[in-house]
Protein backbone atom coordinates (compact mmCIF):
# COMPACT_ATOMS: atom_id res chain seq x y z
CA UNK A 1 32.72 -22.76 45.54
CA UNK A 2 31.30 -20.52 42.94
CA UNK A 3 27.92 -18.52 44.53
CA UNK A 4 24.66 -19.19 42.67
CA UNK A 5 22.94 -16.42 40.56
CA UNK A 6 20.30 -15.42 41.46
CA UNK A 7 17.47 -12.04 40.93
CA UNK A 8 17.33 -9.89 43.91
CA UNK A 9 16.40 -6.00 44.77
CA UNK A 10 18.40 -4.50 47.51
CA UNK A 11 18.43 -0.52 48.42
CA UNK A 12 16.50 0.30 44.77
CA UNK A 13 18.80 -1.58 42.54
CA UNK A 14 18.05 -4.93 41.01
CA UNK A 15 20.53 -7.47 41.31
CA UNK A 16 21.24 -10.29 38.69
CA UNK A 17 23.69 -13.05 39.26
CA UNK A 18 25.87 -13.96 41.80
CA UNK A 19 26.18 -11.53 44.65
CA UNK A 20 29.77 -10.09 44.75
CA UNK A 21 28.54 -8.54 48.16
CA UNK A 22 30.42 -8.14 51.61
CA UNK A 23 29.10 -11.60 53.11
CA UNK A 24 27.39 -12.60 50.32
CA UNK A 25 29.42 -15.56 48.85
CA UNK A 26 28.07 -19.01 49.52
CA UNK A 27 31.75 -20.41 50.65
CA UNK A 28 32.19 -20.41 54.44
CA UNK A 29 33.62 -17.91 55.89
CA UNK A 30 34.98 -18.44 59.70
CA UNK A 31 34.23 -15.50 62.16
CA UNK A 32 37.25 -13.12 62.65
CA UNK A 33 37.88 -13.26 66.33
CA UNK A 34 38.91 -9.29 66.16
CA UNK A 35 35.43 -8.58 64.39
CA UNK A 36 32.83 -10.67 65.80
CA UNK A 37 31.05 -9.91 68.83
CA UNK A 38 28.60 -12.30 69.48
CA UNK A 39 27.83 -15.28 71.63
CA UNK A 40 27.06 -18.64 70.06
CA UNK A 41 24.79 -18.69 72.98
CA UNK A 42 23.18 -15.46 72.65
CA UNK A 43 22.86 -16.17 68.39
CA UNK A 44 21.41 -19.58 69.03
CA UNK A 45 19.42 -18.26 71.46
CA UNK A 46 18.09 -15.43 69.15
CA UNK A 47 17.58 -17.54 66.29
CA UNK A 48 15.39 -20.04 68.43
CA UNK A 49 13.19 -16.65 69.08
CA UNK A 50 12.46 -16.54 65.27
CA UNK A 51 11.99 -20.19 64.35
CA UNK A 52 9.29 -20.47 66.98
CA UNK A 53 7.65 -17.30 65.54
CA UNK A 54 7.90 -19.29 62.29
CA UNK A 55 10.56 -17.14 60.57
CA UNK A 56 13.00 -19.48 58.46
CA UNK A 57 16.07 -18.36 59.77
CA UNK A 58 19.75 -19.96 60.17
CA UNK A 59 23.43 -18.85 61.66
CA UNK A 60 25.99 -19.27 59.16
CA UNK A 61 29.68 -20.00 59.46
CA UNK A 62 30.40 -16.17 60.55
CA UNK A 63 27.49 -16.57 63.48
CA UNK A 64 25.79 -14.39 62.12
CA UNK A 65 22.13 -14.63 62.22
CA UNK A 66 20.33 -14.99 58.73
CA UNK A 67 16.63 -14.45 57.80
CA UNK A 68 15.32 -15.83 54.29
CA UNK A 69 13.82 -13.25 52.03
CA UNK A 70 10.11 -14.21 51.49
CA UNK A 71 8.92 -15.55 47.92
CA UNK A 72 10.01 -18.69 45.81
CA UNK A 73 13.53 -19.23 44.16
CA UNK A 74 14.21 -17.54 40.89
CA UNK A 75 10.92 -15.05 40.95
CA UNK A 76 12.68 -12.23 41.68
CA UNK A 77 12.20 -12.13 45.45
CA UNK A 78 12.37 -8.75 46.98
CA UNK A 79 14.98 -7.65 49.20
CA UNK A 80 14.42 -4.12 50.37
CA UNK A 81 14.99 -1.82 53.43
CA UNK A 82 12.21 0.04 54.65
CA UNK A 83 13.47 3.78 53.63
CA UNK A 84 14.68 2.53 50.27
CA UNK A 85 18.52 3.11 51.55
CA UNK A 86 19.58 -0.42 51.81
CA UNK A 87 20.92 0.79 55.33
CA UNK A 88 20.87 -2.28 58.07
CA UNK A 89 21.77 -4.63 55.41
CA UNK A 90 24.81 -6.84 56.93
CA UNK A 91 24.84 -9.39 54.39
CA UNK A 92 23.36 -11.47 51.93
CA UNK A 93 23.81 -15.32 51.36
CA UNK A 94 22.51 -17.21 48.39
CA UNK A 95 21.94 -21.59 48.43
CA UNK A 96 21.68 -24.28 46.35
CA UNK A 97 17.98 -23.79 46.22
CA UNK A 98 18.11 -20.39 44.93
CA UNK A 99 16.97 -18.70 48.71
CA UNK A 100 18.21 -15.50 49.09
CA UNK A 101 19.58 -14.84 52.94
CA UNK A 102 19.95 -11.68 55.01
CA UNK A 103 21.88 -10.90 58.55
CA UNK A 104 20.71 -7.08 59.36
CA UNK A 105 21.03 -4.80 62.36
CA UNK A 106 17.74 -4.77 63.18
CA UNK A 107 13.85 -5.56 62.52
CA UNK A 108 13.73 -1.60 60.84
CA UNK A 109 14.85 -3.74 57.82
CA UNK A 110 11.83 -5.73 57.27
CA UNK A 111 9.61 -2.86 57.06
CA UNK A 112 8.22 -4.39 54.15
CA UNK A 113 7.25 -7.59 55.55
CA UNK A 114 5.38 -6.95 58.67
CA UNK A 115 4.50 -9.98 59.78
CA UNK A 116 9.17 -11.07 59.82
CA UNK A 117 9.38 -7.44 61.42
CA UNK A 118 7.13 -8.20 64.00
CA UNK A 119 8.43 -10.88 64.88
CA UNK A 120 12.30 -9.89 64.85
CA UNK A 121 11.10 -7.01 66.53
CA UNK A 122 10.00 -9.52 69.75
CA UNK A 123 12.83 -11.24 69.22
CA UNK A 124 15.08 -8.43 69.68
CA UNK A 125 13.24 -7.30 72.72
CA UNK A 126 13.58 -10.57 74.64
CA UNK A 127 16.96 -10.93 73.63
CA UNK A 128 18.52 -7.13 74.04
CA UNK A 129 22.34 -8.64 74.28
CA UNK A 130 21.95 -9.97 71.01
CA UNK A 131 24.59 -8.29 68.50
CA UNK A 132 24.81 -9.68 64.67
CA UNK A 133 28.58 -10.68 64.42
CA UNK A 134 30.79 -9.14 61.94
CA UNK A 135 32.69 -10.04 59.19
CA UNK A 136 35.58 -8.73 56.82
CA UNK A 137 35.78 -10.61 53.97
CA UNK A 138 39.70 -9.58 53.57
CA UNK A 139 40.43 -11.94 56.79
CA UNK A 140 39.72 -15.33 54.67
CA UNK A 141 41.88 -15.50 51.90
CA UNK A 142 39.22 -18.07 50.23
CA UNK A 143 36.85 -15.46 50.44
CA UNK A 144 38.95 -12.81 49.03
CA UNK A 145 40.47 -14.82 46.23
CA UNK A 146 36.76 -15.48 45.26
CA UNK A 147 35.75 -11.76 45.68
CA UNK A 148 38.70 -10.82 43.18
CA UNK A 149 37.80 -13.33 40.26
CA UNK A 150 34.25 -12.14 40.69
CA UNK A 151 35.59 -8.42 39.73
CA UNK A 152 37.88 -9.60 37.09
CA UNK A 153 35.12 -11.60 35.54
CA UNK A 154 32.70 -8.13 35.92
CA UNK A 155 35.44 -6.35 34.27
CA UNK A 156 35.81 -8.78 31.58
CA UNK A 157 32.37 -9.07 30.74
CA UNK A 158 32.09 -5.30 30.83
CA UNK A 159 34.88 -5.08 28.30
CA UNK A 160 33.39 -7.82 25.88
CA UNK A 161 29.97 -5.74 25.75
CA UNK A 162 31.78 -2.71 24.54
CA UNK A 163 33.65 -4.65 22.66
CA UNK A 164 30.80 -5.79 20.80
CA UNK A 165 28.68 -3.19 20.22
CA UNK A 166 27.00 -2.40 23.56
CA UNK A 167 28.95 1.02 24.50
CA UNK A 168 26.39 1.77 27.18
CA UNK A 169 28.03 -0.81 29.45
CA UNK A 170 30.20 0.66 31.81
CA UNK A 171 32.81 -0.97 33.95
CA UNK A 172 31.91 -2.38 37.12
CA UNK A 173 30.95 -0.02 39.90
CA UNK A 174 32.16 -1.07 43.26
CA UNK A 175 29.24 1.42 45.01
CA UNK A 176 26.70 -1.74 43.67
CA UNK A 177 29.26 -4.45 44.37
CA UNK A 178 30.72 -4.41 41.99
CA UNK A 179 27.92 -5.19 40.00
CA UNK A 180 27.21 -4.67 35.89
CA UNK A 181 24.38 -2.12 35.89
CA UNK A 182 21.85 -2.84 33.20
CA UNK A 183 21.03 0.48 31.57
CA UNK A 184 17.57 1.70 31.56
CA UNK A 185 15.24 0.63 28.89
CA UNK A 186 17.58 -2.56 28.02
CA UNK A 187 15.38 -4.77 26.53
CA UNK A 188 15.02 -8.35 27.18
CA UNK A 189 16.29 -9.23 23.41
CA UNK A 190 19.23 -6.63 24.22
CA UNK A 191 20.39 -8.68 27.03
CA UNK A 192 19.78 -12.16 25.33
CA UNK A 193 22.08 -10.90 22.70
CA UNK A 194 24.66 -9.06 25.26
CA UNK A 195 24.91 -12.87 27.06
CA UNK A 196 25.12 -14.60 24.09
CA UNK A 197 28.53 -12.40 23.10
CA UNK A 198 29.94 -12.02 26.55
CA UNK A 199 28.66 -13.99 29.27
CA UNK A 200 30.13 -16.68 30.63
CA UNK A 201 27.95 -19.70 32.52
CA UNK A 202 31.12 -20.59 34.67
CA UNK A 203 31.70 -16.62 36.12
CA UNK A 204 30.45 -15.25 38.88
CA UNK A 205 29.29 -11.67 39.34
CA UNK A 206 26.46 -9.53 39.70
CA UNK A 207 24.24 -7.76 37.65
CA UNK A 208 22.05 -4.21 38.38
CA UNK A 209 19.68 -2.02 37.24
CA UNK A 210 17.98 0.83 38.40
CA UNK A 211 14.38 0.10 37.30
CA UNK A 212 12.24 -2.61 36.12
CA UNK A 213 13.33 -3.98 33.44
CA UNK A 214 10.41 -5.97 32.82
CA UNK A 215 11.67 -8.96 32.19
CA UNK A 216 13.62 -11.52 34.65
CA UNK A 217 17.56 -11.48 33.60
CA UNK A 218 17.60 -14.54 35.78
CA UNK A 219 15.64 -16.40 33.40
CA UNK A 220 17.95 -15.18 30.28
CA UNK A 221 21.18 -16.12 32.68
CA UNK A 222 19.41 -19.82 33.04
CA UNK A 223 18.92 -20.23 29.16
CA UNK A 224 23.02 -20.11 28.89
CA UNK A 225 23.73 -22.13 32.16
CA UNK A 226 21.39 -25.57 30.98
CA UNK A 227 22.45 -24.69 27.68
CA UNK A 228 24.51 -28.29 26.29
CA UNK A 229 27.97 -27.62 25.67
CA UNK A 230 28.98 -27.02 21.92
């Protein structure tokens, strides 16, 4: 199942499209046995804790623990650690909806939300044998098949822009991802123009950038995905 796109910041860096993140695909992805270290018990337990403290929170198919990131789909919600680092990030899961979805280490990640760190702080301290479960993406070969196409599309895409006039796109940089980074002081008719010659509704990858752009990539990716088929 392809991931939906979607506009989130993480550790400085805006990200564009669909997540090509460790644990960030929307197809599910069963817990590795030699990786995963926590209860069903202890993560139902936990995410009981944050539901009644009226955090929106879920388990997902690796059992781990998400929390969803604050703000309405498509607006460019915010997902940022508290030191700027991205540290404590586990993963990221995008829906249907357009939510964006985090499992982190601990409540030192919501810095910037008080009122989720708060209460994942309590949380944590009534449940201390609660451990976030991990997940390598390399043990599902559904998930790794997708993660590949997602960098060969990335590649592609980076090739096309060069291809086409826009030499300041670089390959994709696994560091971010594998994510495109938008260069500073793109503009929004610079990207219009870049999607127009290169991107392609049906891929699925990410896109960066290192400031704001001001403007919403999002809402140029959106133009090309309802755009009727020619």
């Amino acid at each position: 199942m392809k991931s939906r796109n979607m506009l989130v910041a993480l550790a400085g860096l805006t990200m564009a499209g669909a997540l090509a993140l460790t644990g960030c695909t929307n197809t599910a992805s069963p817990e590795d046995p030699a990786t995963g270290s926590q209860g069903p018990d202890e993560a139902s337990a936990f995410l009981a804790c944050l539901t009644a403290a009226d955090v929106e929170a879920k388990i997902n198919a690796s059992g781990q623990v998400l929390v969803k990131v604050p703000g309405q789909p498509g607006d460019g919600g915010q997902v940022s650690s508290g030191d700027g680092s991205g540290a404590g990030l586990l993963g990221m899961e995008g829906d249907e909806a357009g939510n964006t979805w985090v499992a982190v280490q601990s409540a030192d990640y919501f810095a910037d939300t008080p009122d989720v760190q708060d209460a994942y702080a309590a949380c944590e301290a009534e449940h201390p044998n609660f451990v976030q479960a991990q997940f390598d993406p390399s043990s599902n070969p559904d998930v790794a098949e997708e993660l590949e196409g997602q960098e060969e599309a990335a590649l592609a895409f980076a090739q096309c822009a060069r291809e086409n006039g826009f030499s300041q796109i670089a390959d994709p940089d696994a560091a971010m991802g594998g994510a495109i980074l938008i260069p500073d002081g793109f503009s929004e008719s610079d990207f219009r123009a870049l999607a127009e010659e290169c991107y392609d509704p049906a891929s699925s990858f990410a896109f960066a950038s290192s400031e704001d752009l001001g403007f919403d990539p999002w809402m140029v990716l959106e133009e090309f995905q309802n755009a009727p088929a020619s």
